[in-house]
Protein backbone atom coordinates (compact mmCIF):
# COMPACT_ATOMS: atom_id res chain seq x y z
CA UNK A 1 0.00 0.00 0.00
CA UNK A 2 1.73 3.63 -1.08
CA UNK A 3 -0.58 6.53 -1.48
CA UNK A 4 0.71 9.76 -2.60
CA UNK A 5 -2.10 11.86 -3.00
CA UNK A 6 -4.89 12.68 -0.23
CA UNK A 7 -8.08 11.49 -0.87
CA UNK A 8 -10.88 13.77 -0.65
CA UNK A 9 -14.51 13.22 0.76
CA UNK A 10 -17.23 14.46 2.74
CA UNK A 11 -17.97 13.11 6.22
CA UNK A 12 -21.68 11.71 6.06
CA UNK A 13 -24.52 10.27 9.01
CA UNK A 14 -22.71 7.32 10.62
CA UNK A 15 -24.21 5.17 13.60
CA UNK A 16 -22.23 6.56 16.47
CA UNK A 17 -20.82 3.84 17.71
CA UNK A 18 -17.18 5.33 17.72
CA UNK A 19 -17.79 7.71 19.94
CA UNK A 20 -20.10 5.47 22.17
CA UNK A 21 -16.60 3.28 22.51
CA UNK A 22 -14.38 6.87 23.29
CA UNK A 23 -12.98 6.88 19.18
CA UNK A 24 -15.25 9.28 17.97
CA UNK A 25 -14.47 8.44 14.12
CA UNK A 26 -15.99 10.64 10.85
CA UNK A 27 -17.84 8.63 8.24
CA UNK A 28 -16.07 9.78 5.01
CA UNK A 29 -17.97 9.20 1.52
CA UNK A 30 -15.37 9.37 -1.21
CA UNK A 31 -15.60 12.16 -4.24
CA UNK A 32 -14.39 9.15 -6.45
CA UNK A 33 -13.69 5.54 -6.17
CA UNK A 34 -10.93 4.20 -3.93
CA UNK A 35 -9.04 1.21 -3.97
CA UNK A 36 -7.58 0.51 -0.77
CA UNK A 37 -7.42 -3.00 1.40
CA UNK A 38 -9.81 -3.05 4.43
CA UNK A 39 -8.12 -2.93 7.38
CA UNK A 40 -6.72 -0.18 9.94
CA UNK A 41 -4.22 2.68 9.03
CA UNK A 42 -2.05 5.59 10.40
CA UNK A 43 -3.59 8.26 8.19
CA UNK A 44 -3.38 12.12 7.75
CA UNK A 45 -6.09 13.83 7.97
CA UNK A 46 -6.63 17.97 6.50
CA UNK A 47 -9.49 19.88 7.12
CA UNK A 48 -10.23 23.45 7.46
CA UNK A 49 -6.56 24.07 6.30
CA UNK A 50 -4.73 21.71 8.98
CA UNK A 51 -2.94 18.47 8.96
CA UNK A 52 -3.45 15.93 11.98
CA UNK A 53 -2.91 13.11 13.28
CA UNK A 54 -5.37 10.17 12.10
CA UNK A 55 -6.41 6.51 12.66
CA UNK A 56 -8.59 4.91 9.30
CA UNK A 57 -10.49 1.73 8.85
CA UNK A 58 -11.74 0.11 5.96
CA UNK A 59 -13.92 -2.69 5.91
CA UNK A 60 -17.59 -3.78 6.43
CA UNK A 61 -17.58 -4.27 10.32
CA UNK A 62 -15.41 -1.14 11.74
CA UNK A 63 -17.93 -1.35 14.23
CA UNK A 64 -19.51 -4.43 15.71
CA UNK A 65 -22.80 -4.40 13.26
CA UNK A 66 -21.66 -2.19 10.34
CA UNK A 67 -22.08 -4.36 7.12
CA UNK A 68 -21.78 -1.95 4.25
CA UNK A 69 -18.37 -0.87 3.37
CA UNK A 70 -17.20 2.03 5.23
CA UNK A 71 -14.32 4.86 5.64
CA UNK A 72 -13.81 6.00 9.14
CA UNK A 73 -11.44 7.87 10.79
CA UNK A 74 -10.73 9.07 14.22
CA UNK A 75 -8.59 12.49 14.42
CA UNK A 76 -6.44 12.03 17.22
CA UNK A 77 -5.82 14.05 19.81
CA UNK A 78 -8.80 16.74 18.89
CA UNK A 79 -12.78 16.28 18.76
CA UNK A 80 -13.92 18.42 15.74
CA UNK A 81 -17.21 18.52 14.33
CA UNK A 82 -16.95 17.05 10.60
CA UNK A 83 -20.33 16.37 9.98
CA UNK A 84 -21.42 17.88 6.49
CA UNK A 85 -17.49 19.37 5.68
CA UNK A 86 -15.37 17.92 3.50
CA UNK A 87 -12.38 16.49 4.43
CA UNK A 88 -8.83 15.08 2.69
CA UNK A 89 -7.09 12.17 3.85
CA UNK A 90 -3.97 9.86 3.02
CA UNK A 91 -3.54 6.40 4.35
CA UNK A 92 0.89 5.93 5.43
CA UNK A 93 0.88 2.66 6.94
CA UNK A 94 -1.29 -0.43 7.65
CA UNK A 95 -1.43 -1.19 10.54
CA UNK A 96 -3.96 -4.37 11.00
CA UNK A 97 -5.98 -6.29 8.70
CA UNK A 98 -9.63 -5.88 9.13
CA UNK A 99 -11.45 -7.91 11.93
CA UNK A 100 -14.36 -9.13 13.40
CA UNK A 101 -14.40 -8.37 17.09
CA UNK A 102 -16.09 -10.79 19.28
CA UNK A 103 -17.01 -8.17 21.87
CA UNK A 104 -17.34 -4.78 22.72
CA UNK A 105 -13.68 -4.62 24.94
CA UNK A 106 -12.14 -6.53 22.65
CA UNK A 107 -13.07 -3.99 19.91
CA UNK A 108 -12.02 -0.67 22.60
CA UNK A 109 -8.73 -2.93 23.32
CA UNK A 110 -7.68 -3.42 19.37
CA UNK A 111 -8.91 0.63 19.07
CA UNK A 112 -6.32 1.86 21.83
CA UNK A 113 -3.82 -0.50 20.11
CA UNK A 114 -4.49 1.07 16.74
CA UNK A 115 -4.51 4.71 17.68
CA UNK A 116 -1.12 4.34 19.72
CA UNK A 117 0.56 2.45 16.37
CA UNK A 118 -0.90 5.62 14.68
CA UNK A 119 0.58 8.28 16.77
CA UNK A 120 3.94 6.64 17.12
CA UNK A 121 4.05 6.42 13.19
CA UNK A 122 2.77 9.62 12.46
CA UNK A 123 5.13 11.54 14.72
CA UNK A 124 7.24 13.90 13.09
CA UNK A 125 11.07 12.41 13.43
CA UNK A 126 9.92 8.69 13.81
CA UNK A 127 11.87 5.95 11.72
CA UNK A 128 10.79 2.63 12.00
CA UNK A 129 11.13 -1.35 10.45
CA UNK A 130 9.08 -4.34 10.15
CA UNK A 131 9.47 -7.27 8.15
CA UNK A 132 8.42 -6.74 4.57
CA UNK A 133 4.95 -7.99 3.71
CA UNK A 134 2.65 -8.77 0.48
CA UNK A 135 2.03 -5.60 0.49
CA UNK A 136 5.13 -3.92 0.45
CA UNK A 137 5.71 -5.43 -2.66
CA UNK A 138 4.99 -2.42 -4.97
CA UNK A 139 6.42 0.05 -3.13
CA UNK A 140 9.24 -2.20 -2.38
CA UNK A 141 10.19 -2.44 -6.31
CA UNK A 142 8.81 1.48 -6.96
CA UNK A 143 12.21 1.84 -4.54
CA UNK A 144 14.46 -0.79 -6.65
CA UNK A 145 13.84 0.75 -10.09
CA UNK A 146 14.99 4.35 -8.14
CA UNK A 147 18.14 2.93 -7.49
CA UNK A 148 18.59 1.54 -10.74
CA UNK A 149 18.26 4.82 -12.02
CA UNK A 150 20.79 6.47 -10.22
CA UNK A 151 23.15 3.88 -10.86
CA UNK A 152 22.58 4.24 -14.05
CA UNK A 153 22.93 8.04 -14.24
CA UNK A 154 26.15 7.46 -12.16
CA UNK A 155 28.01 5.35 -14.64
CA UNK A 156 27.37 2.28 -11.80
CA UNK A 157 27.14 -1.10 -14.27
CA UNK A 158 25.20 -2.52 -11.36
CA UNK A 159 21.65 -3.74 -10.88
CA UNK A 160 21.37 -3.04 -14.29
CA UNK A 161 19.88 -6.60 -15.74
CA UNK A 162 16.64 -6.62 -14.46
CA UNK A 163 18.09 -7.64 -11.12
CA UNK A 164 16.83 -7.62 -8.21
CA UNK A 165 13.40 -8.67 -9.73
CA UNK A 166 10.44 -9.04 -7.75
CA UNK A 167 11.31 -12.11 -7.55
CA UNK A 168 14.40 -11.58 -5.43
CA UNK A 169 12.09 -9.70 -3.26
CA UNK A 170 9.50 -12.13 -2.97
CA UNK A 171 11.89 -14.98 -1.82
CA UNK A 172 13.30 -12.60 0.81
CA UNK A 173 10.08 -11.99 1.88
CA UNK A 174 9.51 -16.72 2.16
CA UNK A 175 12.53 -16.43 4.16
CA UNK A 176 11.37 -13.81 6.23
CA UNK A 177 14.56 -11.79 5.78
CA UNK A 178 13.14 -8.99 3.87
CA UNK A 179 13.14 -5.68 5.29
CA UNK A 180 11.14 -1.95 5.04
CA UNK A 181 13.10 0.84 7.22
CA UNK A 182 10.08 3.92 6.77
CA UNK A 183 11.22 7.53 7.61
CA UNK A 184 8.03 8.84 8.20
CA UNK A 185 6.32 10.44 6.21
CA UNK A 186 8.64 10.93 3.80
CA UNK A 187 10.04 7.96 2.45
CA UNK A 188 11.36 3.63 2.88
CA UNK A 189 14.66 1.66 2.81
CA UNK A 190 14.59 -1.53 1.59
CA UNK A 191 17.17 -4.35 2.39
CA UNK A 192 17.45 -8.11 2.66
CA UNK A 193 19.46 -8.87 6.34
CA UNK A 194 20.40 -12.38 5.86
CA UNK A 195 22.29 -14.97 8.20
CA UNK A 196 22.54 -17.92 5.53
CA UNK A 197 26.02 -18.55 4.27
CA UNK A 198 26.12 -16.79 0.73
CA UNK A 199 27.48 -18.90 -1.92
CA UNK A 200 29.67 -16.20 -3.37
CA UNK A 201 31.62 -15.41 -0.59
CA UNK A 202 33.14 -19.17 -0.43
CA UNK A 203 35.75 -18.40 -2.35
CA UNK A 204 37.57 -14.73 -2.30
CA UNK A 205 40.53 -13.22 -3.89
CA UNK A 206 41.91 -12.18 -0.54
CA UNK A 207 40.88 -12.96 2.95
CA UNK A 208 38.34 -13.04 5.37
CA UNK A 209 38.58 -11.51 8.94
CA UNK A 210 36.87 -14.42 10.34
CA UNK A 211 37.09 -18.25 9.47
CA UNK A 212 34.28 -20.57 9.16
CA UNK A 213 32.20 -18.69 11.89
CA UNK A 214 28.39 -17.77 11.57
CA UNK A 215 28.38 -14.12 9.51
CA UNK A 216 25.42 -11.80 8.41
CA UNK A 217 25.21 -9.85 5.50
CA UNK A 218 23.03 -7.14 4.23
CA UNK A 219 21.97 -7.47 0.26
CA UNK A 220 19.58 -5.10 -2.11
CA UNK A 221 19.83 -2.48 0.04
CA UNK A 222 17.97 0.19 -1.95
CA UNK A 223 16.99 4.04 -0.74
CA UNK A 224 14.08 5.91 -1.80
CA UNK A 225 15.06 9.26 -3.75
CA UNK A 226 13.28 11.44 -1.51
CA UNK A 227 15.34 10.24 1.45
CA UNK A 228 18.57 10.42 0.11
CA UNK A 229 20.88 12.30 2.23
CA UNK A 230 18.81 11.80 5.78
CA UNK A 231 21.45 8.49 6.94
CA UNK A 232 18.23 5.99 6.89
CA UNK A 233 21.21 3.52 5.34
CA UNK A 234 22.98 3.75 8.04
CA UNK A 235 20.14 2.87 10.44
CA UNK A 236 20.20 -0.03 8.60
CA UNK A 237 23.23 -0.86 9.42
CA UNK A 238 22.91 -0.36 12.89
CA UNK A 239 20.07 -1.93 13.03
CA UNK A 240 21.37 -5.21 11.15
CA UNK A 241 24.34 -5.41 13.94
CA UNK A 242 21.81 -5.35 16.81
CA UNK A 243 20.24 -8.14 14.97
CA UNK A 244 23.79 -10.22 14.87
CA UNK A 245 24.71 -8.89 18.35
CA UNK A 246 21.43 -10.63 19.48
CA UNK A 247 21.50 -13.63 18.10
CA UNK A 248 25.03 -14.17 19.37
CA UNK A 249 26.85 -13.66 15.61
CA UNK A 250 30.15 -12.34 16.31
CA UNK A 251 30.96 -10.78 12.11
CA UNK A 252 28.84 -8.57 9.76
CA UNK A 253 30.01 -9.27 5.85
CA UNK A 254 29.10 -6.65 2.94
CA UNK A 255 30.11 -6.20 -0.62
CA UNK A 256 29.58 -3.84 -3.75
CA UNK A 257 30.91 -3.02 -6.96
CA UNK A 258 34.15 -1.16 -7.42
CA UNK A 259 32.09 1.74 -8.93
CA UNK A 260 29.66 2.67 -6.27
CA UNK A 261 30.79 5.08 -4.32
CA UNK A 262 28.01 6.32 -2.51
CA UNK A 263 27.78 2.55 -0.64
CA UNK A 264 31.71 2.69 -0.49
CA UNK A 265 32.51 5.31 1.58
CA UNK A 266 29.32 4.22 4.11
CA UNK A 267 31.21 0.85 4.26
CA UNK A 268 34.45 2.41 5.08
CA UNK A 269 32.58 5.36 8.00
CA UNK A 270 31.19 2.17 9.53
CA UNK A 271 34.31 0.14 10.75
CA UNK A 272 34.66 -2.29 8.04
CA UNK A 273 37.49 -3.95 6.54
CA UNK A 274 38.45 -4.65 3.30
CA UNK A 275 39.22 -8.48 2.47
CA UNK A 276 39.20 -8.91 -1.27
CA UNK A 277 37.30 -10.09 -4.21
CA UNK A 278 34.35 -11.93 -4.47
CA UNK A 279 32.79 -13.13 -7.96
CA UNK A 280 29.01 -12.73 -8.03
CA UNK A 281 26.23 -12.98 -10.75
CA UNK A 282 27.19 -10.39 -12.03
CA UNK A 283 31.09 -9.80 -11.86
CA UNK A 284 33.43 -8.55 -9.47
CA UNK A 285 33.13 -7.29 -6.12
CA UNK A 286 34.71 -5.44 -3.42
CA UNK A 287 34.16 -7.28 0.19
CA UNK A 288 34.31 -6.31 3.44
CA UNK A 289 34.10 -7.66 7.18
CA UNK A 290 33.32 -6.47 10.36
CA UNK A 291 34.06 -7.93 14.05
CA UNK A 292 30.24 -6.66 15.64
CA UNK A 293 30.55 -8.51 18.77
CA UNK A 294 33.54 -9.41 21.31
């Protein structure tokens, strides 16, 4: 799910149950047709000239006996009167698939859950990561064909093939090793943190730091365009050793190609070392190693 544009509507007669349960939510009728999955989002929402904070759900039981297809959405932190106005809003993240509640607290409990996951998303300097999911998919290769591009404006005789395909993608996402760093609300990282032995780095035209210990590695790591610049590759990083520190592996392993500069000098800021060569897919490239736990 990526939106880019809001999506405009006016807030029509609902059956009050939100604010019966303490989410008083607007009942939003479209200006055209939307295609969107039901379930529960972190959402802006503008009206009367202002962005805030919002929580949407899709689907035909928001509420315990809705059974028509619905868009509500709770503004939070403010109780405004939106009956009759129109309003603009733009779904950011899913946050739950939809759901049929059982009971009344168990609906209020999964609310509480959903507005807090809202507010943490939709504050202003908050980065984030989950694993990758179905439907991450798009955006997911929307951000691989942006770093094709560059390299390809760059001169970079990388990624330029067709690879990584979707897929690449998809298998990282079977192995559950696929991940989506957001920098809200501008922009996502993509990268595959993997603790399998890779194939290619068997054999290298140089050597390893470590010997026949458990290693991670970090592949496809891709960056938005509008995020370029903001370090969100380097939270990757850091957040990749934290996994290996964890999980009790003591070495983080990289490479690239000779050409890329950009993921070069990040490499070399970061600690690692330089081992040798490693032959890929694809040709040549430069590998590194780095000790991430004593």
């Amino acid at each position: 799910m990526y939106i880019t544009d809001y999506i405009t509507g006016t807030v029509i007669q609902g059956l009050g149950n939100g604010r019966k349960f303490g989410f008083p939510t607007a009942n939003v009728q479209p200006d055209k047709p939307v295609s969107l999955e039901k379930g529960a989002y972190a959402a802006w929402v503008r009206y009367e000239g202002k962005r805030h904070k919002g929580m949407l759900y899709v689907g035909t039981r928001p509420t315990l006996n809705l059974q028509e297809l619905t868009y509500e959405i709770h503004v939070i932190d403010a109780t405004p009167r939106l009956y009759g106005k129109q309003i603009a809003f733009k779904p950011v993240y899913k946050i739950a698939e939809e759901k049929r509640f059982r009971s009344r607290k168990e609906l209020i409990y999964a609310l509480k859950n959903y507005k807090f996951s809202a507010k943490k998303i939709l504050s202003s300097n908050h980065s984030f990561h989950i694993l990758a999911r179905r439907y991450d998919v798009p955006e997911i290769m929307k951000i691989m064909e942006q770093a094709k591009r560059r390299m390809r404006e760059q001169g970079i005789d990388q990624w330029q093939d067709g690879y990584p395909d979707e897929a690449a993608i998809w298998n990282d996402l079977k192995r559950h090793q696929g991940h989506v760093f957001r920098k809200f609300c501008l922009g996502s990282v993509y990268a595959a943190i993997v603790f399998d032995e890779d194939p290619y780095y068997e054999k290298i035209d140089g050597q390893w730091l470590s010997s026949g210990e458990p290693y991670m590695t970090v592949h496809r790591l891709a960056v938005q365009d509008i995020i370029l610049g903001l370090d969100m590759a380097r939270h990757v990083f850091k957040y990749a050793e934290k996994r290996a520190r964890v999980t009790g592996v003591k070495w983080f392993r990289i490479d690239t190609h000779h050409d890329n500069i950009p993921m070069r000098n990040l490499i070399r800021n970061f600690g690692f070392t330089f081992c040798g060569i490693v032959q890929v897919r694809d040709g040549e490239r430069l590998a590194y190693e780095k000790r991430v736990l004593q």
